[in-house]
PDB file of N, CA and C in Angstrom:
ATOM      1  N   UNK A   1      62.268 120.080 131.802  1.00  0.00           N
ATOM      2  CA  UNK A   1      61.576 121.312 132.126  1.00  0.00           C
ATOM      3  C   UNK A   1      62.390 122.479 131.601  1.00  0.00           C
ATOM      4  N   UNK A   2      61.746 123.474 130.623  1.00  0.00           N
ATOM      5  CA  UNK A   2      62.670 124.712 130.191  1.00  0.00           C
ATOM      6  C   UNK A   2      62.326 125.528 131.562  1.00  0.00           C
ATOM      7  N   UNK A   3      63.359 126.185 131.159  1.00  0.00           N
ATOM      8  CA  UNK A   3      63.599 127.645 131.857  1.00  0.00           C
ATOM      9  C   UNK A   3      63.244 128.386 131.715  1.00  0.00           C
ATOM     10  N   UNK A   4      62.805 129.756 132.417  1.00  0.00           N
ATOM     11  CA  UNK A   4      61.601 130.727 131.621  1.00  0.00           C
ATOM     12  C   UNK A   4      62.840 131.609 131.014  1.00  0.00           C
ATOM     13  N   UNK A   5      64.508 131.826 131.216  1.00  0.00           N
ATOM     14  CA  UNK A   5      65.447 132.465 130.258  1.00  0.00           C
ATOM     15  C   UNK A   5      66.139 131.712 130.061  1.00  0.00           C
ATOM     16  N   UNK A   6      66.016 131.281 129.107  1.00  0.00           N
ATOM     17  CA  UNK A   6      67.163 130.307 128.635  1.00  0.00           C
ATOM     18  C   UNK A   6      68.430 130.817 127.732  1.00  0.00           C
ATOM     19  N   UNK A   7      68.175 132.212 127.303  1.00  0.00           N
ATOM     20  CA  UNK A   7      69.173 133.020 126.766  1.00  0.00           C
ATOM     21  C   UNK A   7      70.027 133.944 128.443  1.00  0.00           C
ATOM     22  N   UNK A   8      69.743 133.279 129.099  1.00  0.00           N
ATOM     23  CA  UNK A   8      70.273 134.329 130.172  1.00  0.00           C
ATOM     24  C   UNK A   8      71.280 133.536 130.969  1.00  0.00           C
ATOM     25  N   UNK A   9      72.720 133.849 131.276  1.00  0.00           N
ATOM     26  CA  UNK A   9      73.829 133.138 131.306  1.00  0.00           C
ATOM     27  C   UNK A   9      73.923 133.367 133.262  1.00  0.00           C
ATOM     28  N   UNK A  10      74.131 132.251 133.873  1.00  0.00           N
ATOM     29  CA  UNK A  10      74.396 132.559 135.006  1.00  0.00           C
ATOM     30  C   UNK A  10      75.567 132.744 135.724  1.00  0.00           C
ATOM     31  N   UNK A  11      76.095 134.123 135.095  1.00  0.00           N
ATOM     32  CA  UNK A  11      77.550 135.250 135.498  1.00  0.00           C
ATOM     33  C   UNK A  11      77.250 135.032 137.232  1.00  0.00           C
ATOM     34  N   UNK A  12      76.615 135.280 137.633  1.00  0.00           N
ATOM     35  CA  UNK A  12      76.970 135.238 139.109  1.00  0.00           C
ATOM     36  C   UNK A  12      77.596 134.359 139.771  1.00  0.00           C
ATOM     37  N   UNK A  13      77.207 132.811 139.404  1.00  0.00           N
ATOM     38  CA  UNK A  13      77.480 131.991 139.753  1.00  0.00           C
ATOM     39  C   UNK A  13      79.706 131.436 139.643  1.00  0.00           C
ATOM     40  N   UNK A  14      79.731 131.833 138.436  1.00  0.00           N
ATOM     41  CA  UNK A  14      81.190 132.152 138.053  1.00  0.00           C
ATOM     42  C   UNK A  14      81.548 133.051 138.868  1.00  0.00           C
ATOM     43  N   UNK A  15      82.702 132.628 139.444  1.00  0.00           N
ATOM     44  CA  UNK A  15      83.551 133.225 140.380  1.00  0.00           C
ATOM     45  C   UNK A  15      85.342 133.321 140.209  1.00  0.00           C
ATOM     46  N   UNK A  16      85.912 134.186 140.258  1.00  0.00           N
ATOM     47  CA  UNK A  16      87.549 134.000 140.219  1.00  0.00           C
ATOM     48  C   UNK A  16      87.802 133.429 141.310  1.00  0.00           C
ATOM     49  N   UNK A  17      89.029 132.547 141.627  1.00  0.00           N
ATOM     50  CA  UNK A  17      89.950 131.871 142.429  1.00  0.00           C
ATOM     51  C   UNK A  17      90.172 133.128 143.258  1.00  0.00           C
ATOM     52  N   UNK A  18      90.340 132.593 144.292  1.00  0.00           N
ATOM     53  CA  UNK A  18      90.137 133.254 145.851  1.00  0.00           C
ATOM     54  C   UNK A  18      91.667 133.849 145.818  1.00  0.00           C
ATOM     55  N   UNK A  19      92.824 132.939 145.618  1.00  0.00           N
ATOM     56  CA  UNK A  19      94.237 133.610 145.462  1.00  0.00           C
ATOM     57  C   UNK A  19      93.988 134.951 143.801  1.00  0.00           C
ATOM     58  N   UNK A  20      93.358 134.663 143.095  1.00  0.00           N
ATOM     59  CA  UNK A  20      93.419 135.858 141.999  1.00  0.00           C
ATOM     60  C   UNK A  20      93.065 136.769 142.692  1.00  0.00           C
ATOM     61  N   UNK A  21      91.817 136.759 143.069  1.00  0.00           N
ATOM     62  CA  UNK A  21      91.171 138.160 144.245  1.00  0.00           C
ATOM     63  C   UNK A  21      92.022 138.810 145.000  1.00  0.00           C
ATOM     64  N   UNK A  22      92.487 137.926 145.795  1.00  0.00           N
ATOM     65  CA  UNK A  22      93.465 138.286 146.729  1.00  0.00           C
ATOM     66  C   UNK A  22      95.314 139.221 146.368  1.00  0.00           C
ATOM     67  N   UNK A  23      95.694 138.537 144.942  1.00  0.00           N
ATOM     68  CA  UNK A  23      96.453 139.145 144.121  1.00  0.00           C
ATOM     69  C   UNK A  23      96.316 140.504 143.475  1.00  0.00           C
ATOM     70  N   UNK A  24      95.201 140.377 143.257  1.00  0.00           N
ATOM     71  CA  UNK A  24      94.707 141.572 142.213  1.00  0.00           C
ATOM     72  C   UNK A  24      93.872 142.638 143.270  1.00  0.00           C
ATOM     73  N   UNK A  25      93.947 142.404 144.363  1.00  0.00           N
ATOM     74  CA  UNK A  25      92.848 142.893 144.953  1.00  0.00           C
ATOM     75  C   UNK A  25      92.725 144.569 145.127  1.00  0.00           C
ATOM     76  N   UNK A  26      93.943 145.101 145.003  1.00  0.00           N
ATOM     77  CA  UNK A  26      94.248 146.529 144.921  1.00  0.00           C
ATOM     78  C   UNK A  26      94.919 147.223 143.488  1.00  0.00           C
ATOM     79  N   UNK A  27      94.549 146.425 142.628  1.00  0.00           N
ATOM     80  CA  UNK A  27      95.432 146.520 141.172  1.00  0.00           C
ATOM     81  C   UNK A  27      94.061 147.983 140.458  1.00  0.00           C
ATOM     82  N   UNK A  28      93.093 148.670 141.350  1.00  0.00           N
ATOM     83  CA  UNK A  28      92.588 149.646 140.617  1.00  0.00           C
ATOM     84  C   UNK A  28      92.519 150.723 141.801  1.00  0.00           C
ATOM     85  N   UNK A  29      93.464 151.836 141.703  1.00  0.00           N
ATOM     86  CA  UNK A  29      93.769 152.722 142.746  1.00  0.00           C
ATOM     87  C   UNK A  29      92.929 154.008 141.358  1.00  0.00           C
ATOM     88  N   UNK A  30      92.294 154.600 142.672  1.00  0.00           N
ATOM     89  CA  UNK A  30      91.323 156.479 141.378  1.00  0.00           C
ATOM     90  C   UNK A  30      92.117 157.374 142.267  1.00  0.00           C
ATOM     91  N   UNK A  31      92.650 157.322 143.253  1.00  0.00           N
ATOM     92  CA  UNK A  31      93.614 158.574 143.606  1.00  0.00           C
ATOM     93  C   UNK A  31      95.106 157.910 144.376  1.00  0.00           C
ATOM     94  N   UNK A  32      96.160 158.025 142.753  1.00  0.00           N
ATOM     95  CA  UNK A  32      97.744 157.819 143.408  1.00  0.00           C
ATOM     96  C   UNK A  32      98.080 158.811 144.176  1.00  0.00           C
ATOM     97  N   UNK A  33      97.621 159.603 144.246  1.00  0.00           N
ATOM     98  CA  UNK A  33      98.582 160.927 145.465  1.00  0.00           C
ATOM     99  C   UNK A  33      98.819 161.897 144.132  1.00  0.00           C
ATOM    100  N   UNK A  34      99.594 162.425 144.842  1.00  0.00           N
ATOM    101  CA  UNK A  34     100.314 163.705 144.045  1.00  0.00           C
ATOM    102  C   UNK A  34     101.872 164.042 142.915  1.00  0.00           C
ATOM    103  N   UNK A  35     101.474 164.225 142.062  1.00  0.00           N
ATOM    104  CA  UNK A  35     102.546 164.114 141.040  1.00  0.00           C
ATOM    105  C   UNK A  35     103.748 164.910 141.269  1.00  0.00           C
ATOM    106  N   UNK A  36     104.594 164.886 142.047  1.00  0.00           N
ATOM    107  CA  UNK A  36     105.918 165.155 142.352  1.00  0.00           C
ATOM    108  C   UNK A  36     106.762 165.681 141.178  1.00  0.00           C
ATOM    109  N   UNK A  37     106.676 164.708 140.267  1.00  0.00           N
ATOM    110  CA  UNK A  37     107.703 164.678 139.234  1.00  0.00           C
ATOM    111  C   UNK A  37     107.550 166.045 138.499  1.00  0.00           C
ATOM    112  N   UNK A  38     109.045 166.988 138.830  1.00  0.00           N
ATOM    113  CA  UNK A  38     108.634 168.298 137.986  1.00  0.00           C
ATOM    114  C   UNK A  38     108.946 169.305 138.551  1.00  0.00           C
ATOM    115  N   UNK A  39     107.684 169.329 140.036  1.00  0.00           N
ATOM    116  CA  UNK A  39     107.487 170.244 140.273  1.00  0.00           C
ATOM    117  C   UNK A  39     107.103 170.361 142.034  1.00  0.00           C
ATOM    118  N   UNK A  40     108.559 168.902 142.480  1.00  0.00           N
ATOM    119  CA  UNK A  40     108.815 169.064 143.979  1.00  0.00           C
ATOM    120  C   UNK A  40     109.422 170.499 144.409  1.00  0.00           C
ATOM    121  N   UNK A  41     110.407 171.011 144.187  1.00  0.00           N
ATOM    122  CA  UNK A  41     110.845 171.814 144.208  1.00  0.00           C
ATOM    123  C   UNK A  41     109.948 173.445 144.138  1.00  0.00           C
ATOM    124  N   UNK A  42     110.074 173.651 143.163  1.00  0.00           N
ATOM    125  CA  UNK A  42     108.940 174.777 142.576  1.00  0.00           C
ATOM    126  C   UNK A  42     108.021 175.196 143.449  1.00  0.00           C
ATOM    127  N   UNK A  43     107.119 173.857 143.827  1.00  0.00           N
ATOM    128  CA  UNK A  43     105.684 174.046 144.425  1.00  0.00           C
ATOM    129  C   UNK A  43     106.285 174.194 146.098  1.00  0.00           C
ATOM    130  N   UNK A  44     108.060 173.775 146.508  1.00  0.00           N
ATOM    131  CA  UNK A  44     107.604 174.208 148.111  1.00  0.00           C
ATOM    132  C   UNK A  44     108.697 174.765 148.557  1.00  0.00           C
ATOM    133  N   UNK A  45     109.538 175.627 147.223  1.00  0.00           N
ATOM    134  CA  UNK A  45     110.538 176.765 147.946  1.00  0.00           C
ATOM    135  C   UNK A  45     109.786 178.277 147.439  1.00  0.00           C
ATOM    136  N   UNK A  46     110.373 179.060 147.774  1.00  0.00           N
ATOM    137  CA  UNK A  46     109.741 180.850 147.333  1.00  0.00           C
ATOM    138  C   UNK A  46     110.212 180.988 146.282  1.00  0.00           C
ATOM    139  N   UNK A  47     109.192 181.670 145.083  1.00  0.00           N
ATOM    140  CA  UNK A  47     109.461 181.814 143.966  1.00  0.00           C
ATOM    141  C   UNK A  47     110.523 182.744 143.900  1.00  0.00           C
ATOM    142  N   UNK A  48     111.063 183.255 144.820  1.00  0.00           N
ATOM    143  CA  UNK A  48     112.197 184.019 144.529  1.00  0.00           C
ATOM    144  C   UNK A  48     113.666 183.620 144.500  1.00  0.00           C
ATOM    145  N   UNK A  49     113.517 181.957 144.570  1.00  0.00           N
ATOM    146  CA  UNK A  49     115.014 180.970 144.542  1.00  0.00           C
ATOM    147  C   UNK A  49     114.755 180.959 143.116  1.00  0.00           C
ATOM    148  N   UNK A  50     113.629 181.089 142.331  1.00  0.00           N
ATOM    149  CA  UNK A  50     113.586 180.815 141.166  1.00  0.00           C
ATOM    150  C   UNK A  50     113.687 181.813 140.043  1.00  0.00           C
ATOM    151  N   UNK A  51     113.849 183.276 140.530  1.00  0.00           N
ATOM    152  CA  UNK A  51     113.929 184.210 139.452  1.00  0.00           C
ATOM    153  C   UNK A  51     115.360 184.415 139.087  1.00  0.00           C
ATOM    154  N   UNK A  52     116.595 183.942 139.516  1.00  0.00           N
ATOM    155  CA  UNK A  52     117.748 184.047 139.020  1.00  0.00           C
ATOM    156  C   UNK A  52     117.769 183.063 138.172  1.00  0.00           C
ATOM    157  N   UNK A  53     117.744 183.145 136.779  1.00  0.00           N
ATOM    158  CA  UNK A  53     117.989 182.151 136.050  1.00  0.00           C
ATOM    159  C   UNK A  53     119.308 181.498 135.997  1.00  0.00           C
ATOM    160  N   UNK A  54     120.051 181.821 136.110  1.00  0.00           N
ATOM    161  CA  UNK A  54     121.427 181.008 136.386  1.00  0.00           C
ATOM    162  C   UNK A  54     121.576 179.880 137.384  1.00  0.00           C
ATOM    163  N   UNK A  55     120.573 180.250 138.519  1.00  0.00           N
ATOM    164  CA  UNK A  55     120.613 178.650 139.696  1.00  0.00           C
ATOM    165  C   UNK A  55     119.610 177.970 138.900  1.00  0.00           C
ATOM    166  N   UNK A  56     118.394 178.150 138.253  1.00  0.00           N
ATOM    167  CA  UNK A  56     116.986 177.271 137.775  1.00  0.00           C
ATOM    168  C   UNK A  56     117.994 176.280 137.528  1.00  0.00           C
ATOM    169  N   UNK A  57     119.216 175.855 136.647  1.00  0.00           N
ATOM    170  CA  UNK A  57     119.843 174.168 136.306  1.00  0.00           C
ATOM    171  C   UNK A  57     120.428 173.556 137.808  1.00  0.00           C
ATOM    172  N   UNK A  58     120.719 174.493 138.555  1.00  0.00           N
ATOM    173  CA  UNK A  58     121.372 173.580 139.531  1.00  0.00           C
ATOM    174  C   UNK A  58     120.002 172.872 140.686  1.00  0.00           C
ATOM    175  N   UNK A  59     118.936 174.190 140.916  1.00  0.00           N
ATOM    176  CA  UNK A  59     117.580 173.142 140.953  1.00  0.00           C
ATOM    177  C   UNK A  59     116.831 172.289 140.486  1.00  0.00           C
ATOM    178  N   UNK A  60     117.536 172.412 139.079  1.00  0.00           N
ATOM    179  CA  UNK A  60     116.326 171.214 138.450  1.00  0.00           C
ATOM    180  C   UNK A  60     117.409 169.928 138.344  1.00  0.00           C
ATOM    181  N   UNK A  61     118.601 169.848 138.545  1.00  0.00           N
ATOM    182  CA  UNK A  61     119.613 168.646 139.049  1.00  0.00           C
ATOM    183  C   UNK A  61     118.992 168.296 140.563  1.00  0.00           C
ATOM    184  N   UNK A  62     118.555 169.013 141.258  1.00  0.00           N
ATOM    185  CA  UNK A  62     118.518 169.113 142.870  1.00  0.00           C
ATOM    186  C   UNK A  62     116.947 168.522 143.279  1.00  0.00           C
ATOM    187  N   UNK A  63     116.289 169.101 142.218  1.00  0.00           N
ATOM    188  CA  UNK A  63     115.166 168.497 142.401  1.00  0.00           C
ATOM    189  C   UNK A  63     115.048 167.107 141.395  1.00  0.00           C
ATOM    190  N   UNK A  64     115.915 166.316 140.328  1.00  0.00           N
ATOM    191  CA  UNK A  64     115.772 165.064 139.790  1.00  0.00           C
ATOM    192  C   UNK A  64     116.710 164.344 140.901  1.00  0.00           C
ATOM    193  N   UNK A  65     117.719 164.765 141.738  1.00  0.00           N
ATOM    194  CA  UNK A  65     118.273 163.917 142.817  1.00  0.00           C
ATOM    195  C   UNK A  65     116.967 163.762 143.769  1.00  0.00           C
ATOM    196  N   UNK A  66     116.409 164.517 144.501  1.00  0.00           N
ATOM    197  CA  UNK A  66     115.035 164.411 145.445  1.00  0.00           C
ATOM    198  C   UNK A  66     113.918 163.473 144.574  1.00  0.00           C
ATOM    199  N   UNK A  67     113.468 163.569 143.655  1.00  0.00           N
ATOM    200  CA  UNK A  67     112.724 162.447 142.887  1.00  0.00           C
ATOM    201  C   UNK A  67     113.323 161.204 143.226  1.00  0.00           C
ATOM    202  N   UNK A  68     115.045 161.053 142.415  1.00  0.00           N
ATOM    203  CA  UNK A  68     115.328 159.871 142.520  1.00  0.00           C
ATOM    204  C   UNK A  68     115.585 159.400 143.607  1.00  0.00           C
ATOM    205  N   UNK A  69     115.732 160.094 144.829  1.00  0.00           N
ATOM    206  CA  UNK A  69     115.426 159.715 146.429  1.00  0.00           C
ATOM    207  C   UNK A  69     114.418 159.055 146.994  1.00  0.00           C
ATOM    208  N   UNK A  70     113.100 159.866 146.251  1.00  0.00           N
ATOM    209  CA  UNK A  70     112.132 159.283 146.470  1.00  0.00           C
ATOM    210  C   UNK A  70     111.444 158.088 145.925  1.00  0.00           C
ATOM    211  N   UNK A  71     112.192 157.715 144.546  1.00  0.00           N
ATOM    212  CA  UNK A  71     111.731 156.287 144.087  1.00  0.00           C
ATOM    213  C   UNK A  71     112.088 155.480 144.799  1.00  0.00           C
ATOM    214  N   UNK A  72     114.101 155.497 145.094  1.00  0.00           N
ATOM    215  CA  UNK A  72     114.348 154.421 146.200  1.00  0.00           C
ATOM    216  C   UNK A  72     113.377 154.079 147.272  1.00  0.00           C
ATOM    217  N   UNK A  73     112.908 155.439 148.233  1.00  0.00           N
ATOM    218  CA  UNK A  73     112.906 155.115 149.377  1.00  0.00           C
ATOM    219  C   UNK A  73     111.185 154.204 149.075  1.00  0.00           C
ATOM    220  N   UNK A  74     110.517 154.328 147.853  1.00  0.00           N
ATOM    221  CA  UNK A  74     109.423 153.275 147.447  1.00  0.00           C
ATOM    222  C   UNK A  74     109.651 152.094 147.126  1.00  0.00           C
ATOM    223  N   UNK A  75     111.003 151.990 146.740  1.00  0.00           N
ATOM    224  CA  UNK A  75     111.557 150.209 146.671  1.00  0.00           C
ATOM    225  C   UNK A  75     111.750 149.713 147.890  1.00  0.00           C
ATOM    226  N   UNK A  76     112.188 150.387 148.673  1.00  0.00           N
ATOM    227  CA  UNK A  76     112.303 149.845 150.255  1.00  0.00           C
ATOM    228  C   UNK A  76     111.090 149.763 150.801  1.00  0.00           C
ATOM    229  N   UNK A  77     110.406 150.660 150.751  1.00  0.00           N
ATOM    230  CA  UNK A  77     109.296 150.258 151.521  1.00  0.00           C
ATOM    231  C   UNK A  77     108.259 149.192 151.283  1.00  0.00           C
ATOM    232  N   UNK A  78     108.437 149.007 149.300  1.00  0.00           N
ATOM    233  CA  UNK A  78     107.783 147.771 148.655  1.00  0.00           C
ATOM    234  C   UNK A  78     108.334 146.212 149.752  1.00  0.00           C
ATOM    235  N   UNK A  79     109.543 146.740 149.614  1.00  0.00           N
ATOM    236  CA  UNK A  79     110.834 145.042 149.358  1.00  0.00           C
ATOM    237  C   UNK A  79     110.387 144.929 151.177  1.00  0.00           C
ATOM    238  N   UNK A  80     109.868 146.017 151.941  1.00  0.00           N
ATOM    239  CA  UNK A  80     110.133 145.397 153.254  1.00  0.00           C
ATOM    240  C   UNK A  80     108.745 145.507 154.034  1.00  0.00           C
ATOM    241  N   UNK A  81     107.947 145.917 153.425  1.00  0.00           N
ATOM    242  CA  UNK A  81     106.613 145.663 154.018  1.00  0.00           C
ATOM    243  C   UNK A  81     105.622 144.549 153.518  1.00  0.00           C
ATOM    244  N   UNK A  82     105.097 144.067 154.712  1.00  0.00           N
ATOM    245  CA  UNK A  82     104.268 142.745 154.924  1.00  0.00           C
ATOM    246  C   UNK A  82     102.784 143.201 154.080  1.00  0.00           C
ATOM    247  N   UNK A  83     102.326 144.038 153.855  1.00  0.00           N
ATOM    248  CA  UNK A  83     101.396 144.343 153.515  1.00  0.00           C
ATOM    249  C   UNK A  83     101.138 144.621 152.295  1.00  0.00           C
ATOM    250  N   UNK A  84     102.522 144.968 151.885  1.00  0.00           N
ATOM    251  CA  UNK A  84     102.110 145.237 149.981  1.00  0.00           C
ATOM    252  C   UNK A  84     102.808 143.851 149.255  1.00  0.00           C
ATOM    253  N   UNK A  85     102.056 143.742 148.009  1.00  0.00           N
ATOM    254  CA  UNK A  85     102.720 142.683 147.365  1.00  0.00           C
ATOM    255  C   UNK A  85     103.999 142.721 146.801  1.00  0.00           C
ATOM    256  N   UNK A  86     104.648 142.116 146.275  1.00  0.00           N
ATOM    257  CA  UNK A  86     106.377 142.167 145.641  1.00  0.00           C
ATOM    258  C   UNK A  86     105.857 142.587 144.340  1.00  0.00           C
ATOM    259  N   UNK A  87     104.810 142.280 143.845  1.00  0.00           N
ATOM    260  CA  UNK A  87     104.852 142.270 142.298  1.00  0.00           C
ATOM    261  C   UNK A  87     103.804 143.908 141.964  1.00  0.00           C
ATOM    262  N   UNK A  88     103.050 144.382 142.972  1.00  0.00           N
ATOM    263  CA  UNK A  88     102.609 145.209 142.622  1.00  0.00           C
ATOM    264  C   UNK A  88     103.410 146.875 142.521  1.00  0.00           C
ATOM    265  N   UNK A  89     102.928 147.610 141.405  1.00  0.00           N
ATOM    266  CA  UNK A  89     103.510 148.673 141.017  1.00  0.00           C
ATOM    267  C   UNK A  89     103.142 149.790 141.698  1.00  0.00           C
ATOM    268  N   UNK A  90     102.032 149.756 142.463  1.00  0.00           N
ATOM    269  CA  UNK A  90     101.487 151.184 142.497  1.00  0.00           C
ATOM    270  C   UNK A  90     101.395 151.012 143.757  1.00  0.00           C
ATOM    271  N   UNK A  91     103.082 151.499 144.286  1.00  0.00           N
ATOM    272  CA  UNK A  91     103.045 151.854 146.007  1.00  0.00           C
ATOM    273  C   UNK A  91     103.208 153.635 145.649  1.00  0.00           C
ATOM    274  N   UNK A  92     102.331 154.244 146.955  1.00  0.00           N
ATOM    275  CA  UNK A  92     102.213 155.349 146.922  1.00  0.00           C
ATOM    276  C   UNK A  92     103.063 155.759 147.767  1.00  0.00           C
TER     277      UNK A  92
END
């Protein structure tokens, strides 16, 4: 007996492995948060720490130490929470 589509492929029926799902299952984030990098500093002291140009280098050392504070404290929270995976990148 034909089929009335016989050019028509049955995609539904194909399914990924229940552990892939489960792996991948948060691997497409549309809002990471807020881009820090730059412009921690800037965006939450008074622009008036910033009109002496002579401190702007010792803030922008002050604000790449506070970045790199804040990557650590995302490895820790990766390496010690039950809820995110080890292998995934995009802890917020």
């Amino acid at each position: 007996m034909a089929t009335a589509f016989p050019d028509r492929k049955k995609s539904y029926t194909v399914r990924s492995p229940y552990l892939t799902q489960a792996k991948h299952s948060q691997d497409y984030f549309l809002n990471m948060g807020y881009d820090y990098r730059g412009h921690l500093l800037k965006n939450t002291t008074s622009p008036e720490l910033w009109a002496n140009p002579i401190q702007v280098p010792m803030y922008g050392r002050l604000e790449g130490m506070l970045v790199y504070l804040i990557e650590q404290v995302k490895i820790i929270k990766k390496t010690f929470s039950i809820a995110i995976d080890k292998n995934n990148l995009n802890v917020n």
